[in-house]
C-alpha atoms as a PDB file:
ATOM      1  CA  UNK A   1     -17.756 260.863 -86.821  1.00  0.00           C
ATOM      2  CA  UNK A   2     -16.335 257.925 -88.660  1.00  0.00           C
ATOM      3  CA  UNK A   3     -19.327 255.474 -88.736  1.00  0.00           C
ATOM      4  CA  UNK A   4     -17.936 253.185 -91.095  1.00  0.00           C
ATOM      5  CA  UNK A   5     -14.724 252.962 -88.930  1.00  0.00           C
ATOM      6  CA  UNK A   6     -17.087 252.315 -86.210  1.00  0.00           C
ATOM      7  CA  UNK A   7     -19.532 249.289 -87.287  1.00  0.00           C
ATOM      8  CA  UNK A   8     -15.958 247.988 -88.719  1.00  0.00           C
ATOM      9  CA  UNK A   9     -14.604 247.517 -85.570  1.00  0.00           C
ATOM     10  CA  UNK A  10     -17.665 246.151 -84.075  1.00  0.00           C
ATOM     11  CA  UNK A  11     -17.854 243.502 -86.535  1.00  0.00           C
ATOM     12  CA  UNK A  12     -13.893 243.127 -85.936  1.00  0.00           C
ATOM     13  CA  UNK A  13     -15.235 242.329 -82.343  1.00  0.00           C
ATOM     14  CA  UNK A  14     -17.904 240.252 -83.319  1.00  0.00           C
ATOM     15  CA  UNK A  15     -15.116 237.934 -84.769  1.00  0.00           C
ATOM     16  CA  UNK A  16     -13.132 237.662 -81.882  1.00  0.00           C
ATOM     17  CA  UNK A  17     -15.699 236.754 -79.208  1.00  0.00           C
ATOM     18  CA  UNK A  18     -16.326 233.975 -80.959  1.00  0.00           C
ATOM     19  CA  UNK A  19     -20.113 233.459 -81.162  1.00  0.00           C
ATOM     20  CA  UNK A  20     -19.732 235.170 -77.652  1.00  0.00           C
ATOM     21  CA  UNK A  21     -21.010 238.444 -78.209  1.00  0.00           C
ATOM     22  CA  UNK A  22     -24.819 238.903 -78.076  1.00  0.00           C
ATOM     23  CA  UNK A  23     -25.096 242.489 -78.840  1.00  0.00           C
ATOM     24  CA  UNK A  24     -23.569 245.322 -78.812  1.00  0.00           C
ATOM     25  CA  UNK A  25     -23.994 249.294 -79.268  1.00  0.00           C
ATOM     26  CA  UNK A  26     -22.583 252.414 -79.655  1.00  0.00           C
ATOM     27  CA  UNK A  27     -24.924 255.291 -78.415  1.00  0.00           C
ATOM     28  CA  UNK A  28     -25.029 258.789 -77.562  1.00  0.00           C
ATOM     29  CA  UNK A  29     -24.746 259.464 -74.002  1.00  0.00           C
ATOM     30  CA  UNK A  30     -27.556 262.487 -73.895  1.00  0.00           C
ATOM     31  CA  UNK A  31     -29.926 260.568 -75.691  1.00  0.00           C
ATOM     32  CA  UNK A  32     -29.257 256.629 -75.166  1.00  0.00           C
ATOM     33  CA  UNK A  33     -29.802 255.993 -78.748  1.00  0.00           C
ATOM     34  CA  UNK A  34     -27.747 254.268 -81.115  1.00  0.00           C
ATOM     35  CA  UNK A  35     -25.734 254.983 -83.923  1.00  0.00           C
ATOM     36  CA  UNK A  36     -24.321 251.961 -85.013  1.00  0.00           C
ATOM     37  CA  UNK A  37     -24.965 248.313 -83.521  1.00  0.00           C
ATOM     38  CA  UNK A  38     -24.605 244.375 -84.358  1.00  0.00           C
ATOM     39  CA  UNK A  39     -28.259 243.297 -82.883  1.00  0.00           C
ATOM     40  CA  UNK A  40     -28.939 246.744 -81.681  1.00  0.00           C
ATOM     41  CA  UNK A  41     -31.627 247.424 -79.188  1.00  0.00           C
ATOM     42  CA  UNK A  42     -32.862 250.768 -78.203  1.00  0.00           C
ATOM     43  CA  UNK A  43     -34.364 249.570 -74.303  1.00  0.00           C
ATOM     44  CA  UNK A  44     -30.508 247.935 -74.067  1.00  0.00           C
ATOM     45  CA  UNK A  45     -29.041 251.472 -74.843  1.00  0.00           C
ATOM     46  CA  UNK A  46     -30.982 253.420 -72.165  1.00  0.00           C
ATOM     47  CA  UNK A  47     -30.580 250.820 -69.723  1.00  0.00           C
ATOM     48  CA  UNK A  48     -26.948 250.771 -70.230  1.00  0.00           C
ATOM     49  CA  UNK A  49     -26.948 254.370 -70.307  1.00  0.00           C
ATOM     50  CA  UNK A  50     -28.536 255.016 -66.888  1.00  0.00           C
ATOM     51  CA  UNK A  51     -26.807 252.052 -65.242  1.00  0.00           C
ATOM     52  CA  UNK A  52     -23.331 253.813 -65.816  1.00  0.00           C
ATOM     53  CA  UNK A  53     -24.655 256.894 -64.648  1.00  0.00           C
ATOM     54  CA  UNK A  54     -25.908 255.696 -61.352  1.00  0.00           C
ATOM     55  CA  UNK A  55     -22.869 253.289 -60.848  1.00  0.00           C
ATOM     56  CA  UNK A  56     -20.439 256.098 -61.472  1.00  0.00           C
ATOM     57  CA  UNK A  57     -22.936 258.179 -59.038  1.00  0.00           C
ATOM     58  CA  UNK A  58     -23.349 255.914 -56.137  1.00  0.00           C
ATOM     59  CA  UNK A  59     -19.078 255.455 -56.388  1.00  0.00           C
ATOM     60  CA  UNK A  60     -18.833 259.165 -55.987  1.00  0.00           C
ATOM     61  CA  UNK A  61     -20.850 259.133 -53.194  1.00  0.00           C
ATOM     62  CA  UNK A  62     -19.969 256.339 -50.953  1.00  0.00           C
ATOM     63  CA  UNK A  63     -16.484 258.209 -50.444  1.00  0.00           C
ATOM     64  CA  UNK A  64     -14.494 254.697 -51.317  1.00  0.00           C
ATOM     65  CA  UNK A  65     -10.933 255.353 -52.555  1.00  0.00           C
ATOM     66  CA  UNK A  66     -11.917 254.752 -56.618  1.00  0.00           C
ATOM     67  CA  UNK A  67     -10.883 256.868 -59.459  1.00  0.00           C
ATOM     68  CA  UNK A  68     -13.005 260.350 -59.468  1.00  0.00           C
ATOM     69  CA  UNK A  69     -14.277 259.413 -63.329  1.00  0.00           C
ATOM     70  CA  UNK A  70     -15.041 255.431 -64.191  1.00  0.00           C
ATOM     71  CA  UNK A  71     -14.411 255.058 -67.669  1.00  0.00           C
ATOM     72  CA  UNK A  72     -15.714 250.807 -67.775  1.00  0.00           C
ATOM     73  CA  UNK A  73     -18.312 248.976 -66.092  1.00  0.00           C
ATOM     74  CA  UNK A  74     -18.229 245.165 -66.404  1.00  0.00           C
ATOM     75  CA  UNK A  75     -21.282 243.330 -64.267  1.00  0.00           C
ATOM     76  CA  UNK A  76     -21.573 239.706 -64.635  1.00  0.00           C
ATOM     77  CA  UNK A  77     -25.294 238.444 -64.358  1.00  0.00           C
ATOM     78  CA  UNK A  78     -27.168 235.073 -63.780  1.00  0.00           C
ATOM     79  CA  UNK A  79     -26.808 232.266 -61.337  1.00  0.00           C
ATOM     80  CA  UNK A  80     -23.231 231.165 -62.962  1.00  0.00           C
ATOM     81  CA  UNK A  81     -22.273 234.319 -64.182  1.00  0.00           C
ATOM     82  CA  UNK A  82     -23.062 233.514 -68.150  1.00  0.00           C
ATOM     83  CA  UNK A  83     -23.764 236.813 -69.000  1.00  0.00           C
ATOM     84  CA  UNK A  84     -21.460 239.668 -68.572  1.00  0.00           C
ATOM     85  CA  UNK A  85     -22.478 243.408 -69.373  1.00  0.00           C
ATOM     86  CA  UNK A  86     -19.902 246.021 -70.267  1.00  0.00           C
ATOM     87  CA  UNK A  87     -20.680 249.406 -70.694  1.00  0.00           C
ATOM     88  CA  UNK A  88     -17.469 251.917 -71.772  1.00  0.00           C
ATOM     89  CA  UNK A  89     -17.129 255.329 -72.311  1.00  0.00           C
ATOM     90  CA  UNK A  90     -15.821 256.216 -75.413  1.00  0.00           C
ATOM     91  CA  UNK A  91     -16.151 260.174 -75.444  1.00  0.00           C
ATOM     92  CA  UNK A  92     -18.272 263.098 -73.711  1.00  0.00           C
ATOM     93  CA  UNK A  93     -20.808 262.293 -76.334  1.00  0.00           C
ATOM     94  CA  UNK A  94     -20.616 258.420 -76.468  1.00  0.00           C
ATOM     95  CA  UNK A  95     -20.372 254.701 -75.025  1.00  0.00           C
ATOM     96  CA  UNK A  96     -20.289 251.335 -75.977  1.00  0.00           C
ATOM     97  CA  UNK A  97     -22.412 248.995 -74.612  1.00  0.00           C
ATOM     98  CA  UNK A  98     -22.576 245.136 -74.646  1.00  0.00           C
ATOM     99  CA  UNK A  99     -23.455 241.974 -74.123  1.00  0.00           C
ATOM    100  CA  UNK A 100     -21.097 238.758 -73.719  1.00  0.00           C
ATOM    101  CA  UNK A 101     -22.468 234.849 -73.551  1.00  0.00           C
ATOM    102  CA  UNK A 102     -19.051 234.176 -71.195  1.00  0.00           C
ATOM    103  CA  UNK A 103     -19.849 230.521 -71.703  1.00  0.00           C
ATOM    104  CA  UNK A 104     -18.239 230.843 -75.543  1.00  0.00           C
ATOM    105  CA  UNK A 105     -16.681 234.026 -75.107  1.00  0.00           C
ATOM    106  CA  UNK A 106     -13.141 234.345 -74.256  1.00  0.00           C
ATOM    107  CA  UNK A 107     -13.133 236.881 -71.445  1.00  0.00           C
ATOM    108  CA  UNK A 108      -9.189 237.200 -71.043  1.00  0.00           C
ATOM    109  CA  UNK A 109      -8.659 238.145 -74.859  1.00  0.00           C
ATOM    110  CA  UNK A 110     -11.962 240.855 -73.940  1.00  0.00           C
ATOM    111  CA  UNK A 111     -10.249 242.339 -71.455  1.00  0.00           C
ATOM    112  CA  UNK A 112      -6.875 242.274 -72.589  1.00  0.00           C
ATOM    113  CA  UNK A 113      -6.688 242.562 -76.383  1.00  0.00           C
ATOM    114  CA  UNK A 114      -9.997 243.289 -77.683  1.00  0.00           C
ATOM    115  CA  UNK A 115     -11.740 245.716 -75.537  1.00  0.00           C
ATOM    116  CA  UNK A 116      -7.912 247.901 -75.714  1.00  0.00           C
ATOM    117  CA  UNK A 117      -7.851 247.731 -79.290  1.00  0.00           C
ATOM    118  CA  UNK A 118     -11.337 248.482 -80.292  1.00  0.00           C
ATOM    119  CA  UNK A 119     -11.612 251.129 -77.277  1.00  0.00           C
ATOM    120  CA  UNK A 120      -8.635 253.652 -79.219  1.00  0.00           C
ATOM    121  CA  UNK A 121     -10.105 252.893 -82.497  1.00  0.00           C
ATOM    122  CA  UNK A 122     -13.512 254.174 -81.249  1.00  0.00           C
ATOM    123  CA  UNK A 123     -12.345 256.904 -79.741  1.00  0.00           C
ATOM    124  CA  UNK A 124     -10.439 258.097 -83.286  1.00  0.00           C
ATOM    125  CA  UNK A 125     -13.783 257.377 -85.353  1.00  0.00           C
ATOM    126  CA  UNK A 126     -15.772 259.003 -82.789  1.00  0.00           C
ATOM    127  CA  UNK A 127     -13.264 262.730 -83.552  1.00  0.00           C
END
């Protein structure tokens, strides 16, 4: 594992949200700890941890036409949406989890340009 490759595309992220990004982490999937993190928090890991778990379970069992594996969860939270959570798996052994303000983030460049981006490039630190 590349871990300077990693925390440099997190702050590489960090840039491009804009003030937007609260916190993020990068944490092992077994354990729900981090390894590298801007504003890391250790009860954020686990509960991002078992929230993909039990999304991806509860898919698989309501028998609904999605995709057998879900490799990104993206739940937006509060009355007006201002939060948004995104959890992605990078690897068998890790995810990425964050945080968004959506009021200064830019979600379309998120989506489109900076989660794509910084998803490969985690993916070749992580080997």
């Amino acid at each position: 594992m590349n871990v300077q490759e990693v925390r440099a595309t997190l702050a590489e992220m960090e840039d491009s949200m804009l003030g937007g990004l609260a916190a993020i982490d990068v944490f092992a999937k077994t354990s729900g700890m981090s390894v590298a993190g801007l504003r890391t928090s250790p009860r954020a890991c686990a509960l991002f941890n078992i929230l993909f778990d039990r999304i991806s379970d509860t898919l698989k069992r309501t028998g609904l036409p999605v995709p057998e594996y879900v490799h990104q969860t993206m739940l937006r939270l509060g009355e007006d949406g201002q939060v948004m959570i995104i959890v992605v798996d990078l690897s068998d052994k890790y995810r990425m989890g964050m945080a968004l303000d959506c009021t200064r983030a830019q979600l379309g460049i998120m989506v489109s340009v900076v989660l794509p981006d910084a998803i490969s490039r985690m993916r070749a630190a992580l080997g």
